[in-house]
C-alpha atoms as a PDB file:
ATOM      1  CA  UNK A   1       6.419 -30.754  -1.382  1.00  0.00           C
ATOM      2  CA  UNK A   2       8.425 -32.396  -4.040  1.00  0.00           C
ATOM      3  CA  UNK A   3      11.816 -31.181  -2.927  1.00  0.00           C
ATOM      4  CA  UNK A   4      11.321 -33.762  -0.426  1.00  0.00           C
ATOM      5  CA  UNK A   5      10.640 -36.238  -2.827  1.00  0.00           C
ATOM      6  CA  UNK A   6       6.963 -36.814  -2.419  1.00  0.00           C
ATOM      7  CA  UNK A   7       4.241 -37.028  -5.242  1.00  0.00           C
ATOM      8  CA  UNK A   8       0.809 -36.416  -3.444  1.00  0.00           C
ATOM      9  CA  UNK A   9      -0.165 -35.241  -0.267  1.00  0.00           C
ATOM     10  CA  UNK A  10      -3.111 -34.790   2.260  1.00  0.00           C
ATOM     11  CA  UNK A  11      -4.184 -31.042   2.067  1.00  0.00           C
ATOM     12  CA  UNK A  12      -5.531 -29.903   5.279  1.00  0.00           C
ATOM     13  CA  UNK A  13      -6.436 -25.581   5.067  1.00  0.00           C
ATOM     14  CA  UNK A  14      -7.746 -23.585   7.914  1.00  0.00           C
ATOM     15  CA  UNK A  15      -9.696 -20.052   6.694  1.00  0.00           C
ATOM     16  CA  UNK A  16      -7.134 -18.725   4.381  1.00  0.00           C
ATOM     17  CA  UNK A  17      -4.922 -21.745   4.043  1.00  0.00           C
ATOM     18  CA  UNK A  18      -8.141 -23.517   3.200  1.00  0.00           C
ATOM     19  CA  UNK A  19      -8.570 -21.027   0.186  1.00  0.00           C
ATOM     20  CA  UNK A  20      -4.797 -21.935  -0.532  1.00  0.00           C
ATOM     21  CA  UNK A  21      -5.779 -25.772  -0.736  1.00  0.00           C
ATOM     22  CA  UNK A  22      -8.959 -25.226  -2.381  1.00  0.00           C
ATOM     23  CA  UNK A  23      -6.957 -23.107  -5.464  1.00  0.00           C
ATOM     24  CA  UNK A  24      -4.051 -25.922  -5.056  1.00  0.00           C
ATOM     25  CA  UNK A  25      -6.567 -28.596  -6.076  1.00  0.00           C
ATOM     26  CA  UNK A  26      -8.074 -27.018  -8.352  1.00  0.00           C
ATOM     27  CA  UNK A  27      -4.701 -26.334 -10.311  1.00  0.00           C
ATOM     28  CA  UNK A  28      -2.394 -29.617  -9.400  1.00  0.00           C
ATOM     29  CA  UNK A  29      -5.175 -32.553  -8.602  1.00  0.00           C
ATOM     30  CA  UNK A  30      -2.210 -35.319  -9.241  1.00  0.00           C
ATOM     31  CA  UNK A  31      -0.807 -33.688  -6.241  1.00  0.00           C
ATOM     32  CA  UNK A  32      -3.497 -33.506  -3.982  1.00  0.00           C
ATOM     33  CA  UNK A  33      -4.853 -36.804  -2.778  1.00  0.00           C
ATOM     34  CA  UNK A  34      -7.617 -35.759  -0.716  1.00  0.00           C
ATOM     35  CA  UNK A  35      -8.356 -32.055   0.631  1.00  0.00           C
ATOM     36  CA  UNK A  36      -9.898 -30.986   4.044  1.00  0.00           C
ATOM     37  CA  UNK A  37     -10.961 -27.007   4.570  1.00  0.00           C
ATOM     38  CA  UNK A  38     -12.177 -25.611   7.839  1.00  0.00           C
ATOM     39  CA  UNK A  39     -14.266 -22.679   8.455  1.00  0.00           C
ATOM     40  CA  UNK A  40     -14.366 -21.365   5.205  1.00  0.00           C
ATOM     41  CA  UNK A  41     -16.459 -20.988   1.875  1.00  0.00           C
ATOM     42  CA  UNK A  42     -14.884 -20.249  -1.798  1.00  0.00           C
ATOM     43  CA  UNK A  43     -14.069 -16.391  -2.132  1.00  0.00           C
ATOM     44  CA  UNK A  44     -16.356 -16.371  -5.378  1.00  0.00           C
ATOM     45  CA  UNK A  45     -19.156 -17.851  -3.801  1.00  0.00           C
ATOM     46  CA  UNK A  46     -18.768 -15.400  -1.204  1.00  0.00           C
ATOM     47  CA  UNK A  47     -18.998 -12.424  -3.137  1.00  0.00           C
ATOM     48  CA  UNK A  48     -21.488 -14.093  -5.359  1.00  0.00           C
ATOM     49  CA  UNK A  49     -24.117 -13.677  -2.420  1.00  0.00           C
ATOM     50  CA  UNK A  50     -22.101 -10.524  -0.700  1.00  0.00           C
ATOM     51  CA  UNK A  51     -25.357  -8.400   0.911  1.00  0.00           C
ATOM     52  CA  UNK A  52     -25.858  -6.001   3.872  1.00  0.00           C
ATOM     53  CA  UNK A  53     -25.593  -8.602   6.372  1.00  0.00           C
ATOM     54  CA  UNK A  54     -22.128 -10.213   5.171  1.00  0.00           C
ATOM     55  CA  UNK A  55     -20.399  -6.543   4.176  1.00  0.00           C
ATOM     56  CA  UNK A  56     -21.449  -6.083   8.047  1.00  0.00           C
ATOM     57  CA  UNK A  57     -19.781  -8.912   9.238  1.00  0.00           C
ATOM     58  CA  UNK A  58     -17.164  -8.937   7.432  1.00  0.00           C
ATOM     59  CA  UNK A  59     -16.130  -5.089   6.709  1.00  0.00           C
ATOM     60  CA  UNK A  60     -12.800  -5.994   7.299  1.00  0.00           C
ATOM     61  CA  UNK A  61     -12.401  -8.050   4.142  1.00  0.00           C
ATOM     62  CA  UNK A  62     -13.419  -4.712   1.991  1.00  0.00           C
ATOM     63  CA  UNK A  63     -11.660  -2.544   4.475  1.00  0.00           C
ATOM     64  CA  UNK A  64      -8.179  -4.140   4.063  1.00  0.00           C
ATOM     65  CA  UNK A  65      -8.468  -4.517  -0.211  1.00  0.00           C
ATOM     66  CA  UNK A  66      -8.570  -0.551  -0.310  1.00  0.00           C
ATOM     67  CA  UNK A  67      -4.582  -0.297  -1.722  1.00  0.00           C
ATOM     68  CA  UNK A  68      -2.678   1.405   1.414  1.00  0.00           C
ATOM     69  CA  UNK A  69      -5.350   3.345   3.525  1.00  0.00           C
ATOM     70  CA  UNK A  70      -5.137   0.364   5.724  1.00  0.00           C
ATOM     71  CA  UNK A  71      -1.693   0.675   6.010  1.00  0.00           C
ATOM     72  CA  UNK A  72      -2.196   3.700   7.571  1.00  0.00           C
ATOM     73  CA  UNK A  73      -4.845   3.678  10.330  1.00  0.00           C
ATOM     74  CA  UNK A  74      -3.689   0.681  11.491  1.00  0.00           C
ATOM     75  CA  UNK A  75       0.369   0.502  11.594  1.00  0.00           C
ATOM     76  CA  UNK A  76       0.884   3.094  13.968  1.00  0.00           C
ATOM     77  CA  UNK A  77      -1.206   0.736  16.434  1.00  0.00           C
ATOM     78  CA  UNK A  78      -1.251  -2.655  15.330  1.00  0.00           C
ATOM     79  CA  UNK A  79      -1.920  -3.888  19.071  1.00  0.00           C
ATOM     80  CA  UNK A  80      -5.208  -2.344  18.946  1.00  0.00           C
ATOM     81  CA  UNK A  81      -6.006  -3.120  15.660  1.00  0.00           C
ATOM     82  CA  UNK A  82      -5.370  -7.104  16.263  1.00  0.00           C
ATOM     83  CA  UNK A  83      -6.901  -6.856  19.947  1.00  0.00           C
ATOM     84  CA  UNK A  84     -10.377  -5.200  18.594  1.00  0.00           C
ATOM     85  CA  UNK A  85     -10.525  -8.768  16.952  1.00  0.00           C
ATOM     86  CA  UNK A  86      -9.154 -10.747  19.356  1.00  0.00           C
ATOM     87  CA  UNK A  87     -11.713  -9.343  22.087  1.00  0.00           C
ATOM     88  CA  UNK A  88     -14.723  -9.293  20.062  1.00  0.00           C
ATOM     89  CA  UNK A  89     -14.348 -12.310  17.780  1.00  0.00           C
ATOM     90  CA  UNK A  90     -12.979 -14.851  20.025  1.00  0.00           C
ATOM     91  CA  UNK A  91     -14.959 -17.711  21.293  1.00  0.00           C
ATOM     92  CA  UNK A  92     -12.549 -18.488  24.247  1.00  0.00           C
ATOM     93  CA  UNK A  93     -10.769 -15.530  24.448  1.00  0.00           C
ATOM     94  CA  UNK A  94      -9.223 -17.076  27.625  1.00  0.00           C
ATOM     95  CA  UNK A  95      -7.240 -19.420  25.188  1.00  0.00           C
ATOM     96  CA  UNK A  96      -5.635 -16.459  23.842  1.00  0.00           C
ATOM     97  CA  UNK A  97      -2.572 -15.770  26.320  1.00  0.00           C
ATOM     98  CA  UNK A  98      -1.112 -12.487  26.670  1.00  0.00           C
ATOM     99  CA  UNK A  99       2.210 -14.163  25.475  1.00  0.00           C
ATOM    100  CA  UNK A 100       0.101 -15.486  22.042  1.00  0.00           C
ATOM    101  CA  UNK A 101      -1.417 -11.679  21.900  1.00  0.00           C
ATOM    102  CA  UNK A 102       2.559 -10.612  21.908  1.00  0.00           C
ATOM    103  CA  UNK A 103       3.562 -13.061  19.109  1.00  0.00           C
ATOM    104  CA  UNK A 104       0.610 -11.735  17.009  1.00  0.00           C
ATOM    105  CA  UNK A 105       2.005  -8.357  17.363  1.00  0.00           C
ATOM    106  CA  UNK A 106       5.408  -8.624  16.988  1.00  0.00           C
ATOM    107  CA  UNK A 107       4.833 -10.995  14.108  1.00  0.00           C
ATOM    108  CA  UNK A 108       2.444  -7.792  11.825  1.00  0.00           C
ATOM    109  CA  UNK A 109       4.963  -5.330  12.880  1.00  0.00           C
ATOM    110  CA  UNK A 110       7.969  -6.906  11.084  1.00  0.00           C
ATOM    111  CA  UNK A 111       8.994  -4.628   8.191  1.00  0.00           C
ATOM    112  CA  UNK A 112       6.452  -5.562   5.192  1.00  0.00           C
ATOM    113  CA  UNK A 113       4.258  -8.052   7.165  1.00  0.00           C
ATOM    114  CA  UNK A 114       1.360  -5.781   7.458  1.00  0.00           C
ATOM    115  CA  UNK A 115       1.407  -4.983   3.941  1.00  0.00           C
ATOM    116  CA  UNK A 116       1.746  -8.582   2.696  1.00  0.00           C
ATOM    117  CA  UNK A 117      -1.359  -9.597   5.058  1.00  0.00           C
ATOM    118  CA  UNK A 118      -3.390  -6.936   3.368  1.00  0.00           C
ATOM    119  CA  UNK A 119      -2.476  -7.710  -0.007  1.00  0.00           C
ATOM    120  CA  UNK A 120      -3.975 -11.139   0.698  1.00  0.00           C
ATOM    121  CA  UNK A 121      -7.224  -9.640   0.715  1.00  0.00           C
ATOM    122  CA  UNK A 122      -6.252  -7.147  -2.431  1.00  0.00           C
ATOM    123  CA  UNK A 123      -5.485 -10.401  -4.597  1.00  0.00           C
ATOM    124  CA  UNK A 124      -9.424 -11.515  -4.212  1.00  0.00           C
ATOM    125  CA  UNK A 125     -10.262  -9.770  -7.414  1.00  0.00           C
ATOM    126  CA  UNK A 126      -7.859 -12.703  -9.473  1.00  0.00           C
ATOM    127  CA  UNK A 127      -8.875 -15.323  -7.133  1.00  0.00           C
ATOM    128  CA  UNK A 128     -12.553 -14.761  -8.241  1.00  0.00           C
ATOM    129  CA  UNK A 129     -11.363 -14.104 -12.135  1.00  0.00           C
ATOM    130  CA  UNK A 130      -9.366 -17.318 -11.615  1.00  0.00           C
ATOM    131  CA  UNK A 131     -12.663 -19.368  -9.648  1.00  0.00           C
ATOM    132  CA  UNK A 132     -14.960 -18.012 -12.648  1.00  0.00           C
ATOM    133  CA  UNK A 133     -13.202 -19.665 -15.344  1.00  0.00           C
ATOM    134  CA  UNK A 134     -12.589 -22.921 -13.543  1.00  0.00           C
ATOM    135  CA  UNK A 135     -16.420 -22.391 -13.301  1.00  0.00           C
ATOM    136  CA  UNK A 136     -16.960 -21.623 -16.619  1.00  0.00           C
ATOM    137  CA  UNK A 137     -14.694 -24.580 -18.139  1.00  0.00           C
ATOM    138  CA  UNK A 138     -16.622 -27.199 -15.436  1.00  0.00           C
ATOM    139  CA  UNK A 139     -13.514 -27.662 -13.738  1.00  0.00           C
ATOM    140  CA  UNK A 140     -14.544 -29.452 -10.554  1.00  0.00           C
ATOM    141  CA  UNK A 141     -12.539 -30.903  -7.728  1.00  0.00           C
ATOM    142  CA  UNK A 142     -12.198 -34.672  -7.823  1.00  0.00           C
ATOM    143  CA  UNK A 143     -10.686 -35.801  -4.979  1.00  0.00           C
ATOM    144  CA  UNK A 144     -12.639 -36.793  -1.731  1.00  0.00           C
ATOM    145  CA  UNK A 145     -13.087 -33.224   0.129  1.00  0.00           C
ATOM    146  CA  UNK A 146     -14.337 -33.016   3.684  1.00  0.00           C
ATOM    147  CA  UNK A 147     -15.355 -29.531   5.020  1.00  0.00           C
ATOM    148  CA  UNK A 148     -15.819 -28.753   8.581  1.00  0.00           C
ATOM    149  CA  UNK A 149     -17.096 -25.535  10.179  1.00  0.00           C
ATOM    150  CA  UNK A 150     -17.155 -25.173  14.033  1.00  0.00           C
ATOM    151  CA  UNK A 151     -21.104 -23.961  15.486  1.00  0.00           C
ATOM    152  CA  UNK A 152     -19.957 -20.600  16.032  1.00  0.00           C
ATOM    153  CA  UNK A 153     -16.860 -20.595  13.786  1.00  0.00           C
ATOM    154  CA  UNK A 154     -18.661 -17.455  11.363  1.00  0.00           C
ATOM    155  CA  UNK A 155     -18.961 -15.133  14.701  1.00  0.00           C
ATOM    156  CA  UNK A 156     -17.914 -12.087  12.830  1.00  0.00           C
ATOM    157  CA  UNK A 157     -21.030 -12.643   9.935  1.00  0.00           C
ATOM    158  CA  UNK A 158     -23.740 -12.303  12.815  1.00  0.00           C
ATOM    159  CA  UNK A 159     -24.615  -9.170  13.354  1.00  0.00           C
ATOM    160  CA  UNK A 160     -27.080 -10.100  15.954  1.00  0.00           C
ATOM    161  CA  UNK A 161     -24.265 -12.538  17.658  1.00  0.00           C
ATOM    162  CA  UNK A 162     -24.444 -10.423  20.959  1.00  0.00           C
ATOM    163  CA  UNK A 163     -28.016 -10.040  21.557  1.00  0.00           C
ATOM    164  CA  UNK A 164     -28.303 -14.447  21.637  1.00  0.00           C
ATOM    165  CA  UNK A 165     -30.080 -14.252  18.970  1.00  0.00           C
ATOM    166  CA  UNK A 166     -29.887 -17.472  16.817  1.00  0.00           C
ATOM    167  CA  UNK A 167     -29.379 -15.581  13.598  1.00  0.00           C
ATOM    168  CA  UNK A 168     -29.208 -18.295  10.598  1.00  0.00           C
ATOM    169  CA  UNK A 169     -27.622 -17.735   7.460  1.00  0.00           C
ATOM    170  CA  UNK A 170     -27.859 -19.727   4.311  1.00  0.00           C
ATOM    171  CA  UNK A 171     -24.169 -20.817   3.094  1.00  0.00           C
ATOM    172  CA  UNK A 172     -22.203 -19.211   0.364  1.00  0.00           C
ATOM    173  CA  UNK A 173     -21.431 -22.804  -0.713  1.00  0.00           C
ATOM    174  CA  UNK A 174     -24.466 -23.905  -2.592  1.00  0.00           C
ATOM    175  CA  UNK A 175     -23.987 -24.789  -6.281  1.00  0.00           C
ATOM    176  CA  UNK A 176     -20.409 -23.805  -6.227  1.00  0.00           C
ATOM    177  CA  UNK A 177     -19.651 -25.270 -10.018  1.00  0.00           C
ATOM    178  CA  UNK A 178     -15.741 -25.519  -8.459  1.00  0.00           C
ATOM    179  CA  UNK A 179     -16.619 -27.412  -5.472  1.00  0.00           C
ATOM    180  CA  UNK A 180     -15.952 -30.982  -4.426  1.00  0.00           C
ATOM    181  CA  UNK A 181     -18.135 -33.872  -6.246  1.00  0.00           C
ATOM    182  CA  UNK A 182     -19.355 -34.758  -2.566  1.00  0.00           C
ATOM    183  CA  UNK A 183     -22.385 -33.909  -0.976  1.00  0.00           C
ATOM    184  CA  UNK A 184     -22.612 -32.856   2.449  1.00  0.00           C
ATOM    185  CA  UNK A 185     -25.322 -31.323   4.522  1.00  0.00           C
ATOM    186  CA  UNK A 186     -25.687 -30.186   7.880  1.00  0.00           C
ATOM    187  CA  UNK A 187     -27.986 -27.751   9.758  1.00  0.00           C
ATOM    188  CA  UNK A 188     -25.842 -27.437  13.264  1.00  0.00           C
ATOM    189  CA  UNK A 189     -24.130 -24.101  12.792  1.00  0.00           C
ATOM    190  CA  UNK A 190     -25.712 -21.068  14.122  1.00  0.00           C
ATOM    191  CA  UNK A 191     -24.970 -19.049  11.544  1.00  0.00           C
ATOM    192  CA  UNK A 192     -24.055 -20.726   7.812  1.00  0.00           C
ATOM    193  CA  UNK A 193     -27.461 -23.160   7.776  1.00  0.00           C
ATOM    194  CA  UNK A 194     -26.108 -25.533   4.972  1.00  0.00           C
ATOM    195  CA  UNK A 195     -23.210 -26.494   3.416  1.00  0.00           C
ATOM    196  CA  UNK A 196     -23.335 -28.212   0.607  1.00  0.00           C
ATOM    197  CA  UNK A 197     -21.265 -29.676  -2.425  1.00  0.00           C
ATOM    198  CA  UNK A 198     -22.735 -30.938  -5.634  1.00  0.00           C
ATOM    199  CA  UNK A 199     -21.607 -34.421  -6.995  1.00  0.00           C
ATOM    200  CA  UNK A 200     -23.030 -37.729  -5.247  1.00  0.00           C
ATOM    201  CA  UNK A 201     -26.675 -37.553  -3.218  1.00  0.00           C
ATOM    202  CA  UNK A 202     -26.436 -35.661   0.156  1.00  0.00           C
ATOM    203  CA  UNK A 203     -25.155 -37.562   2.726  1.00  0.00           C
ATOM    204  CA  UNK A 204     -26.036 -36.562   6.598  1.00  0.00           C
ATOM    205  CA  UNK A 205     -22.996 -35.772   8.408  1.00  0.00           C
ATOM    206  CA  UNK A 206     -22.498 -35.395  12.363  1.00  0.00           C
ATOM    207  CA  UNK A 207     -19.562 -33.054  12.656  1.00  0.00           C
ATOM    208  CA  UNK A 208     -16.975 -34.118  14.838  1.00  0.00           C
END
């Protein structure tokens, strides 16, 4: 960003990226002007309520921080691997082309991507050592933080998803001590029920 020559920024993160922005706030807040995260929740928070129900929904986090087993069973077919998600988890799976599917594919099968998408997941240990003492210390973001989720955005944490079940799950989120100073609220999603960030009074917000 500064190689550019700019100062500050509008952060905008998407599931991991949001994580990204979230720890990139945290660490450089005379960089980050204001911060938006979509469809995700702090990776210590996470863990902090991790039960039956999420490991279920989200085996895939513990499955890929097990150091090269993954590897393994899934690089001598990551097509099937990626299309198990892509048929199961995706809302409009018609948006997916077959050309996208391809570029997916060829992307994880490039020498060492595989590996460096796993160890994502295997650095989760020092992102929660990292989110504890921020926690401990009080550090808090500052900067006006907007988070979005989409109504069926946390597919993958419903177990019951498939049977049309409205299965309602409280949020990770509450009381996260390295959260935003902003208050938000909203009971729309099927699955996380609220979403909240302690600071200011709770505001109702319509998502857009």
């Amino acid at each position: 960003m500064t190689l550019p020559g700019f100062e500050r920024a509008m952060v905008v993160g998407h599931d991991r990226g949001a994580r990204v922005g979230h720890r990139w706030a945290l660490d450089r807040p005379d960089q980050v002007e204001r911060l938006a995260v979509l469809d995700i929740v702090p990776t210590r928070e996470m863990f902090r309520r991790l039960d039956a129900s999420l490991a279920s929904g989200y085996w895939h986090w513990l499955f890929h921080m097990r150091p090269d087993l993954p590897e393994r069973l899934v690089g001598p077919d990551i097509r099937g691997y990626l299309e198990y998600f892509f048929e199961r988890w995706t809302y409009n799976r018609h948006g997916l082309t077959a050309d996208a599917v391809g570029g997916y594919v060829r992307s994880f099968s490039r020498p060492g991507a595989l590996r460096a998408s796993l160890d994502d997941y295997r650095a989760i240990e020092e992102d929660i050592a990292l989110d504890d003492i921020d926690a401990a210390e009080g550090h808090r973001l500052t900067m006006p933080v907007l988070a979005l989720w989409g109504s069926v955005g946390c597919r993958p944490a419903c177990p019951r998803w498939t049977s049309g079940a409205s299965t309602r799950m409280t949020s990770p989120v509450p009381r996260s001590r390295s959260a935003a100073t902003s208050s938000r609220r909203s009971n729309r999603g099927r699955c996380w029920r609220t979403l909240r960030f302690p600071g200011r009074q709770d505001e109702p917000v319509t998502p857009r």
